[in-house]
Protein backbone atom coordinates (compact mmCIF):
# COMPACT_ATOMS: atom_id res chain seq x y z
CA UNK A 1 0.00 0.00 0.00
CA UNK A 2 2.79 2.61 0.79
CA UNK A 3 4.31 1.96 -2.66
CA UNK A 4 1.48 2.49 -4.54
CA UNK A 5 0.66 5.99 -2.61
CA UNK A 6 4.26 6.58 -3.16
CA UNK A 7 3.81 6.37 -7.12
CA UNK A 8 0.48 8.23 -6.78
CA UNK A 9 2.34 11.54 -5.42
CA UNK A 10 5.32 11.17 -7.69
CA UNK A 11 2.65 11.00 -10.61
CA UNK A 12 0.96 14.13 -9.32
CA UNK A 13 4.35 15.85 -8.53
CA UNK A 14 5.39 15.46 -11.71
CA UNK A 15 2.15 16.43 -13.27
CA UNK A 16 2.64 19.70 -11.04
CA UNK A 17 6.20 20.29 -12.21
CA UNK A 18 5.23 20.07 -15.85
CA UNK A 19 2.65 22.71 -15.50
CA UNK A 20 4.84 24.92 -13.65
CA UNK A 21 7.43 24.31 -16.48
CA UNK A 22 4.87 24.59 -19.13
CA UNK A 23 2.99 28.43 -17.64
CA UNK A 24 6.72 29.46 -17.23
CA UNK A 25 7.26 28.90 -21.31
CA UNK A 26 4.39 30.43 -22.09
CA UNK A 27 5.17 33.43 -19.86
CA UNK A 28 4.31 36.65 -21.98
CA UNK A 29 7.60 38.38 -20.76
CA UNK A 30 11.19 38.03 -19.76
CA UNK A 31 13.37 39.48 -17.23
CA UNK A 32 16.81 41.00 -17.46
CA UNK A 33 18.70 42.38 -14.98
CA UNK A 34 19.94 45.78 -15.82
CA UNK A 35 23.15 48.13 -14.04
CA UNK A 36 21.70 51.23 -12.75
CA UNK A 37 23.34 54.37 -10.70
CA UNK A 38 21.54 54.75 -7.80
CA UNK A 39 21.99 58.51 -5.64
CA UNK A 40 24.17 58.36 -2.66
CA UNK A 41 22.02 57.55 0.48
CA UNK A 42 23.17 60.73 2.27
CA UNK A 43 23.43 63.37 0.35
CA UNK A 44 25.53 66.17 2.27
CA UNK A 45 25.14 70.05 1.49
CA UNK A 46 27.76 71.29 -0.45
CA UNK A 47 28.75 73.84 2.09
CA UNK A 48 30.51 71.11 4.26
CA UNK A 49 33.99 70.78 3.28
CA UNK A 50 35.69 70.31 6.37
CA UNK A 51 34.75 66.54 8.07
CA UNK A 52 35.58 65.61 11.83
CA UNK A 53 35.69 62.12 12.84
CA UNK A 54 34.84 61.25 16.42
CA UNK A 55 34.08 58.18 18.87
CA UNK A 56 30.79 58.72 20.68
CA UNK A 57 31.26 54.89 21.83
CA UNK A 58 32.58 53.38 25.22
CA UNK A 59 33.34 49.76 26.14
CA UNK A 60 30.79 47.52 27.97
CA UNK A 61 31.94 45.69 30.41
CA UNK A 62 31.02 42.96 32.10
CA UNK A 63 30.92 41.34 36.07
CA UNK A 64 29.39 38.44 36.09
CA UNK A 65 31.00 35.22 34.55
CA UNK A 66 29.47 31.45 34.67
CA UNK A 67 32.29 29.79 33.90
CA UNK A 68 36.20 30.58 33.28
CA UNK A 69 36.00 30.54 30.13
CA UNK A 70 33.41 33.34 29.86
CA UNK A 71 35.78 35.79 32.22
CA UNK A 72 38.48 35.08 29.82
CA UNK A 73 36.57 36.11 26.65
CA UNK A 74 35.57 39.30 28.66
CA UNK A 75 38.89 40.62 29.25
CA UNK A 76 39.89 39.61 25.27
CA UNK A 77 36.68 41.41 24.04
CA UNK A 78 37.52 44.48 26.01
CA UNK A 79 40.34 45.18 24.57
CA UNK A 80 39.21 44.00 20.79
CA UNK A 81 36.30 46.45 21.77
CA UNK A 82 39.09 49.27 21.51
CA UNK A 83 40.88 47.66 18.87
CA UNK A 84 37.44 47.20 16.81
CA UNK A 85 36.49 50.69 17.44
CA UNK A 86 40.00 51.98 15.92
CA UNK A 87 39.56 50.04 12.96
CA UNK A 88 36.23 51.05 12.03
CA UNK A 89 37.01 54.57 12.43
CA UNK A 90 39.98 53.81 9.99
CA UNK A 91 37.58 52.29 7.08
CA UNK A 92 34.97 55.28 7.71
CA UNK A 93 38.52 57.82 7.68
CA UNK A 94 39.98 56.04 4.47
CA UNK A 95 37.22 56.00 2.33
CA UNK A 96 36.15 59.83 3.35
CA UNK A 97 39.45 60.91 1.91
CA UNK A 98 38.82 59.56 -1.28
CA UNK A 99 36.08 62.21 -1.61
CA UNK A 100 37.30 65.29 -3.32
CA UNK A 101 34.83 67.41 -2.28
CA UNK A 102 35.97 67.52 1.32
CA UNK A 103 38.86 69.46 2.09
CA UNK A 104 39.72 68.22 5.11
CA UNK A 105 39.28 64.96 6.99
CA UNK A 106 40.07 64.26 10.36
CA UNK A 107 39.68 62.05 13.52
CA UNK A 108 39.37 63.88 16.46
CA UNK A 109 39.87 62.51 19.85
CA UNK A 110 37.38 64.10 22.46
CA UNK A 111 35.23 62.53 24.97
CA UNK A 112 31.68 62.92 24.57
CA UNK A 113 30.10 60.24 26.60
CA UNK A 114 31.53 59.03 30.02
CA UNK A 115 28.96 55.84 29.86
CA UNK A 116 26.45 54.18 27.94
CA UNK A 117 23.69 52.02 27.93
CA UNK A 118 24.58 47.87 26.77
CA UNK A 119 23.37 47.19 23.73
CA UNK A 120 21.78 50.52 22.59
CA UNK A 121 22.98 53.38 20.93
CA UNK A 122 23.69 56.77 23.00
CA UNK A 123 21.73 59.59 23.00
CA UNK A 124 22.91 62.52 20.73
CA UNK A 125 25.35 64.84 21.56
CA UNK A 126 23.95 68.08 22.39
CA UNK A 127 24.26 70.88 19.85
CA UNK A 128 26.25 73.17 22.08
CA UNK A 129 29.01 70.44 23.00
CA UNK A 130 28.99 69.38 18.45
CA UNK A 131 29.67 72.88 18.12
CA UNK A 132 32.32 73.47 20.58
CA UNK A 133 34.01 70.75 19.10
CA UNK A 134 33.04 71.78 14.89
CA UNK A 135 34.47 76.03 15.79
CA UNK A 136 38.12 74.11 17.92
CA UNK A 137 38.81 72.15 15.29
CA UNK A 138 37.42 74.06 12.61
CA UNK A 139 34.94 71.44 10.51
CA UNK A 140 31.85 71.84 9.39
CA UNK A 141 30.12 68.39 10.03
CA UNK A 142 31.02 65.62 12.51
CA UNK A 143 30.82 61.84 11.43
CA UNK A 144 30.52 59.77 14.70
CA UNK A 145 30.86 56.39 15.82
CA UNK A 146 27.90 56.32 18.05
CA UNK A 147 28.05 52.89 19.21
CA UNK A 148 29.94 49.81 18.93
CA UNK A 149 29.74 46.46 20.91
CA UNK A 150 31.56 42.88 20.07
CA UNK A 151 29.37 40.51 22.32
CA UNK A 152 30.37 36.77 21.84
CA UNK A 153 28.78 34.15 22.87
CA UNK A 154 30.00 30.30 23.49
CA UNK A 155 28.65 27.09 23.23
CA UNK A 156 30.94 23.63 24.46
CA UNK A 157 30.48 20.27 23.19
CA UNK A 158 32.72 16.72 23.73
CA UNK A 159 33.93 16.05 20.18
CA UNK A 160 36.24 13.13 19.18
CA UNK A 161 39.67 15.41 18.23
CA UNK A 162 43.01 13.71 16.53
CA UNK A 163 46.67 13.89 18.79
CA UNK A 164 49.41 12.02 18.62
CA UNK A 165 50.71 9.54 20.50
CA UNK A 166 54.38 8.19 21.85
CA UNK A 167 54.68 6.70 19.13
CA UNK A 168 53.67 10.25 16.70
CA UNK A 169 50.55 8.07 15.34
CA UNK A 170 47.34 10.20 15.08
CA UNK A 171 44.50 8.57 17.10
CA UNK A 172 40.96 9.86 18.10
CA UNK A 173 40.86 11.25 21.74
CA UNK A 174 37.84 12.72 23.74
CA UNK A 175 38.51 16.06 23.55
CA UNK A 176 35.88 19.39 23.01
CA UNK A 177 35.02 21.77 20.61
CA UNK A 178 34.30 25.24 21.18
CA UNK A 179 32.18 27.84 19.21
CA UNK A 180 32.59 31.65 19.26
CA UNK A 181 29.31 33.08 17.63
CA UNK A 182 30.40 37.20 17.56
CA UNK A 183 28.15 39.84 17.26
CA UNK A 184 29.56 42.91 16.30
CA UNK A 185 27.26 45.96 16.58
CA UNK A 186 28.01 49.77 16.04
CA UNK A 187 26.06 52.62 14.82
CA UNK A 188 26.99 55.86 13.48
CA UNK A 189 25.96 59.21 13.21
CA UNK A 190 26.28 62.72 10.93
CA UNK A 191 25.82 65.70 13.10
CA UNK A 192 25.10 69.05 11.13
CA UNK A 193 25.88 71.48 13.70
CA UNK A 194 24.64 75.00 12.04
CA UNK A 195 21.16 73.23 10.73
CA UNK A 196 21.37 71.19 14.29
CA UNK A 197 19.98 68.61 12.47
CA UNK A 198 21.19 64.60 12.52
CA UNK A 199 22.05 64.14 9.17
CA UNK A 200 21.82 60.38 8.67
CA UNK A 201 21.61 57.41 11.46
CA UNK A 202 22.41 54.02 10.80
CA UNK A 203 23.10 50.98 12.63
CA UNK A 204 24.97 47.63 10.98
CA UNK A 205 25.04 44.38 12.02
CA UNK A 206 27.52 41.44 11.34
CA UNK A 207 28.57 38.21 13.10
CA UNK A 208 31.75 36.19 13.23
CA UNK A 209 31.50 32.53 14.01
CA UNK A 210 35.00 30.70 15.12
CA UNK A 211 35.49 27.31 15.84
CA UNK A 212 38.34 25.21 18.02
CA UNK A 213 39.18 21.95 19.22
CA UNK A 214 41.67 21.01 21.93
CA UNK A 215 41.89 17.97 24.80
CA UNK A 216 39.55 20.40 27.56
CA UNK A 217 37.68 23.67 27.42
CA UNK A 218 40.84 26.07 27.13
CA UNK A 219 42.99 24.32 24.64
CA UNK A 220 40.08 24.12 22.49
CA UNK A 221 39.81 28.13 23.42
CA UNK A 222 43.27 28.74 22.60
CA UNK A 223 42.81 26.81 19.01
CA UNK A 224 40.97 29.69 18.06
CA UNK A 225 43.51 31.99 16.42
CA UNK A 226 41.22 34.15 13.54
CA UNK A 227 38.66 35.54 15.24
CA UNK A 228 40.70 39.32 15.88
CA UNK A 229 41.83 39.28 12.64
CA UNK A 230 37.84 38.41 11.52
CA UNK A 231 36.53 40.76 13.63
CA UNK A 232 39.20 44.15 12.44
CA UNK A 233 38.16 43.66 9.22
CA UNK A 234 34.60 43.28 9.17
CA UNK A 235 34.77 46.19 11.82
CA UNK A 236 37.09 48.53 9.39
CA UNK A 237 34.74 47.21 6.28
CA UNK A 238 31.70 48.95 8.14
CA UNK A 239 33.33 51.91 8.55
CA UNK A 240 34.17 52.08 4.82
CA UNK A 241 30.51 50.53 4.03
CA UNK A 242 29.08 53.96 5.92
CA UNK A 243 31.57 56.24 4.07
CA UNK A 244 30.32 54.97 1.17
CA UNK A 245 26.51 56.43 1.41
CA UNK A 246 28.01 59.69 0.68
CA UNK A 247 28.10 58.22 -2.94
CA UNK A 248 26.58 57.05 -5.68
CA UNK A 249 26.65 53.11 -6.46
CA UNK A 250 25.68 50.54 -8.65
CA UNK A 251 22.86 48.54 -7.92
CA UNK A 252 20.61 46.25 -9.87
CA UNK A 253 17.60 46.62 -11.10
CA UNK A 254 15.08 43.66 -13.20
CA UNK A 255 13.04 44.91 -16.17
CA UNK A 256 10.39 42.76 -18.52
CA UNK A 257 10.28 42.64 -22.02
CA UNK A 258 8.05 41.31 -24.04
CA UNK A 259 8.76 37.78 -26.03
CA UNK A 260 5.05 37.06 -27.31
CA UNK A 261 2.34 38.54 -29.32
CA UNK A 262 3.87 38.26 -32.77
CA UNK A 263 6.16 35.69 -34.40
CA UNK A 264 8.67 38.62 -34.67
CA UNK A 265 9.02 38.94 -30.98
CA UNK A 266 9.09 35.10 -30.60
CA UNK A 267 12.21 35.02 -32.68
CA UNK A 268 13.21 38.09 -30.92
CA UNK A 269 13.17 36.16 -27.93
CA UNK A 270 15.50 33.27 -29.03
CA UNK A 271 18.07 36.28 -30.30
CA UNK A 272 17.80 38.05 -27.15
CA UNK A 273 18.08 34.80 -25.10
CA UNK A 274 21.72 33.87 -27.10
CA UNK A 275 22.76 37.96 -26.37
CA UNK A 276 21.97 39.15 -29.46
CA UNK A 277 20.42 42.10 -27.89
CA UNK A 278 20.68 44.44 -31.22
CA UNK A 279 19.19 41.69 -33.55
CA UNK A 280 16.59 41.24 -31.42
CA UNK A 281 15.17 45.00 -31.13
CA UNK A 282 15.99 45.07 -35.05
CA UNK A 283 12.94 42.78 -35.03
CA UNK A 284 11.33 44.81 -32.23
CA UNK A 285 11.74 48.07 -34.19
CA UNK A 286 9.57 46.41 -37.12
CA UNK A 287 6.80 45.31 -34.78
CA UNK A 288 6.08 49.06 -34.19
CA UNK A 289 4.06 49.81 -37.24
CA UNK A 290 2.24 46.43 -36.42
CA UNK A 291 -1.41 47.23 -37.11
CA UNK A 292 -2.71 45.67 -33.90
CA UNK A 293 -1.86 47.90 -31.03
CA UNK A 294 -1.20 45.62 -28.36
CA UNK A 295 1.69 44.34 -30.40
CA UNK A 296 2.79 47.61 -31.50
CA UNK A 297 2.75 48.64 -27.95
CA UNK A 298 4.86 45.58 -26.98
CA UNK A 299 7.37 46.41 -29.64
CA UNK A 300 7.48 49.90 -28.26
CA UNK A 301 8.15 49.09 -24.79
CA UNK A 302 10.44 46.34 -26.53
CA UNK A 303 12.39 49.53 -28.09
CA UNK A 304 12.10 51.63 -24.37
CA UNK A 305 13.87 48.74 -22.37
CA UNK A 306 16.81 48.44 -25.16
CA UNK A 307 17.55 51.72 -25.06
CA UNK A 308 17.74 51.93 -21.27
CA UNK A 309 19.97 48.93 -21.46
CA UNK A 310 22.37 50.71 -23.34
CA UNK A 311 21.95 54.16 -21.59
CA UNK A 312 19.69 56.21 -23.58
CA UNK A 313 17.06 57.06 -20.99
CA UNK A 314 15.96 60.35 -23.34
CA UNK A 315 15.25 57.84 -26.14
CA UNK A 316 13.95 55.15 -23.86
CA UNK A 317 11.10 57.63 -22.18
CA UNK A 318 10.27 58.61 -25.88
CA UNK A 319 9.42 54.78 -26.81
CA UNK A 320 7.46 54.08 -23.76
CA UNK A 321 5.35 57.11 -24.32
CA UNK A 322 4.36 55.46 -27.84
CA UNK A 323 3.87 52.22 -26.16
CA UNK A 324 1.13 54.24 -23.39
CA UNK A 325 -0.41 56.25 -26.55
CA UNK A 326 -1.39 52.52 -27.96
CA UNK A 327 -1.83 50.39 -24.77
CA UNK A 328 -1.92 52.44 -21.49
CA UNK A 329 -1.70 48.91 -19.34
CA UNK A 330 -0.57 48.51 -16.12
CA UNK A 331 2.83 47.06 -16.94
CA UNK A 332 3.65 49.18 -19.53
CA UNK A 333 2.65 52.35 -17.30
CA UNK A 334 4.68 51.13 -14.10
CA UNK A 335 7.19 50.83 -16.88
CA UNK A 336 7.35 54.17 -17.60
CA UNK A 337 7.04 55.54 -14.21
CA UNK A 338 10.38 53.39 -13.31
CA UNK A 339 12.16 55.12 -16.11
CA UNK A 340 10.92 58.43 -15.15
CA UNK A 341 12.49 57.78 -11.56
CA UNK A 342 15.84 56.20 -13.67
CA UNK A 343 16.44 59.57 -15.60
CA UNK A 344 15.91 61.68 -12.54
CA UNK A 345 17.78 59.04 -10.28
CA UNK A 346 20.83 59.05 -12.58
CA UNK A 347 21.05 63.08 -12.76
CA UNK A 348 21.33 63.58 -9.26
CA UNK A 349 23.79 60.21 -9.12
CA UNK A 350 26.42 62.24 -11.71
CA UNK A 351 25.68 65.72 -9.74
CA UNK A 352 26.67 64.08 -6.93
CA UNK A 353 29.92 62.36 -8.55
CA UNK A 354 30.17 66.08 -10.51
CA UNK A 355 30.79 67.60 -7.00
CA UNK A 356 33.32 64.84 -5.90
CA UNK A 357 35.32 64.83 -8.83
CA UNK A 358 34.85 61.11 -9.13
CA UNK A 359 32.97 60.77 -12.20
CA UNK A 360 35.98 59.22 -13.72
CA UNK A 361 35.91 56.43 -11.29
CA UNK A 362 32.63 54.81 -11.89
């Protein structure tokens, strides 16, 4: 009895599977996934010119400890606490100078906050004390490492390890195997001093997971030899990761286009498929004097997407406006809608590159 019900669902699985197969064929479009230059997320005035760096963060500390293995990790986070906090200012500080539009960059070493609260970022800074510091050191904006935490925590489990006897022959010993699951927290923050206004605010999240064997608890603690190294770099790659909202970057974006209606398109589709892309809208560009409109308006949003492919937004929003004056459908007006946010997306994008003199880059 179980083998026949067995057959029964693999029949109707399979029947299933061939339908999905079979509506995905007969799908009426295609994606593509197309390069576009998104605007930075922060998007400073162009009065600031002068940036100060500084660390709003203190480490936590902790008093309690269940076992001995927990008060040693306390002491070593601590200290790669500081050492964390250092690096990430370095990423934010290295990729800030790359920006020509700032004049100067610096870190500046002031303290701001004599505590704060575990696991949550400080309050702000008050205006008067982000001012004091902006007129002594003579910047216009502070970037600020608002908070920053490494908490790890540690599970133990006996595991059968390898050593080597008298007689330097590996055999299996009872030994354990410890786990280090990281969490590495910090926020930041852009102070505008003369607007007194918080700029941008932004928290990241990454973990580290380390693993090490050894005969008992602390040799198998000990075994654990990447996890600084781990933790310095993702810490200094969030720093750089923030910097890098004050520009412009390439994300991706998935547009439809149209692969049925007319046998022209279906061959389109094969040429497109195989990369072809200038064969196919060869074909497309016939379609558009087709004398039913819903296939004229395909090959006109057909014509839109190809030239936003390649970059001609202008030409693109031209084409999609014929497609709308045939066929004003949903998909072909959320079509032209997206390019209308593309065209005004990418000016601001090369503004902002304009003003950073990093055009050239990208």
């Amino acid at each position: 009895m179980p083998i026949a019900m067995n057959k029964k669902y693999a029949y109707v699985f399979a029947a299933l599977l061939g339908l999905l197969i079979s509506l995905a064929s007969c799908s009426a479009t295609k994606q593509q996934t197309l390069s576009a230059l998104e605007p930075a997320s922060v998007d400073l005035a162009t009065t600031i010119t002068k940036i100060g760096i500084i660390n709003e963060s203190s480490t936590s500390q902790q008093s309690e400890f269940k076992t001995r293995i927990e008060q040693l990790l306390s002491a070593k986070d601590q200290q790669l606490e500081k050492d964390g906090i250092k690096a990430a200012i370095s990423g934010l500080f290295d990729e800030l100078v790359k920006d020509q539009r700032f004049d100067t960059v610096q870190v500046i070493h002031t303290k701001v906050n004599d505590s704060k609260a575990l696991g949550e970022m400080a309050d702000t800074i008050s205006w008067q004390a982000i001012k004091a510091i902006c007129d002594s050191h003579n910047v216009d904006a502070i970037f600020s490492l608002a908070y920053y935490e490494a908490d790890t925590h540690v599970s133990v489990k006996k595991k059968k390890i390898q050593e080597q006897n008298m007689l330097r022959q590996y055999v299996k010993v009872d030994g354990h195997e410890i786990t280090l699951e990281t969490l590495i927290e910090n926020g930041w923050r852009i102070y505008d001093p003369y607007n007194q206004q918080v700029i941008d605010e932004l928290i990241f999240n990454d973990q580290i997971t380390s693993t090490g064997t050894g005969t008992n608890e602390l040799d198998a603690l000990y075994d654990i030899s990447d996890r600084r190294e781990a933790v310095l770099d993702q810490s200094k790659n969030t720093g750089s990761s923030y910097g890098s909202r004050l520009m412009p970057q390439e994300q991706d974006v998935v547009r439809d286009y149209y692969v049925r209606g007319s046998e022209k398109l279906a061959v389109a589709k094969k040429l497109a498929a195989e990369g072809d892309w200038k064969a196919a809208s060869a074909l497309w560009e016939q379609e558009v004097a087709h004398e039913n409109a819903k296939i004229m308006a395909k090959a006109c949003y057909n014509m839109a997407f190809y030239n936003e492919m390649n970059g001609n937004y202008q030409t693109a929003m031209e084409w999609i406006e014929k497609a709308v004056a045939q066929d004003n459908n949903k998909a072909i007006l959320a079509y032209r809608e997206a390019l209308q946010k593309r065209i005004t997306d990418t000016k601001l994008a090369l503004q902002q590159l304009e003003r950073s003199n990093l055009s050239a880059a990208l």
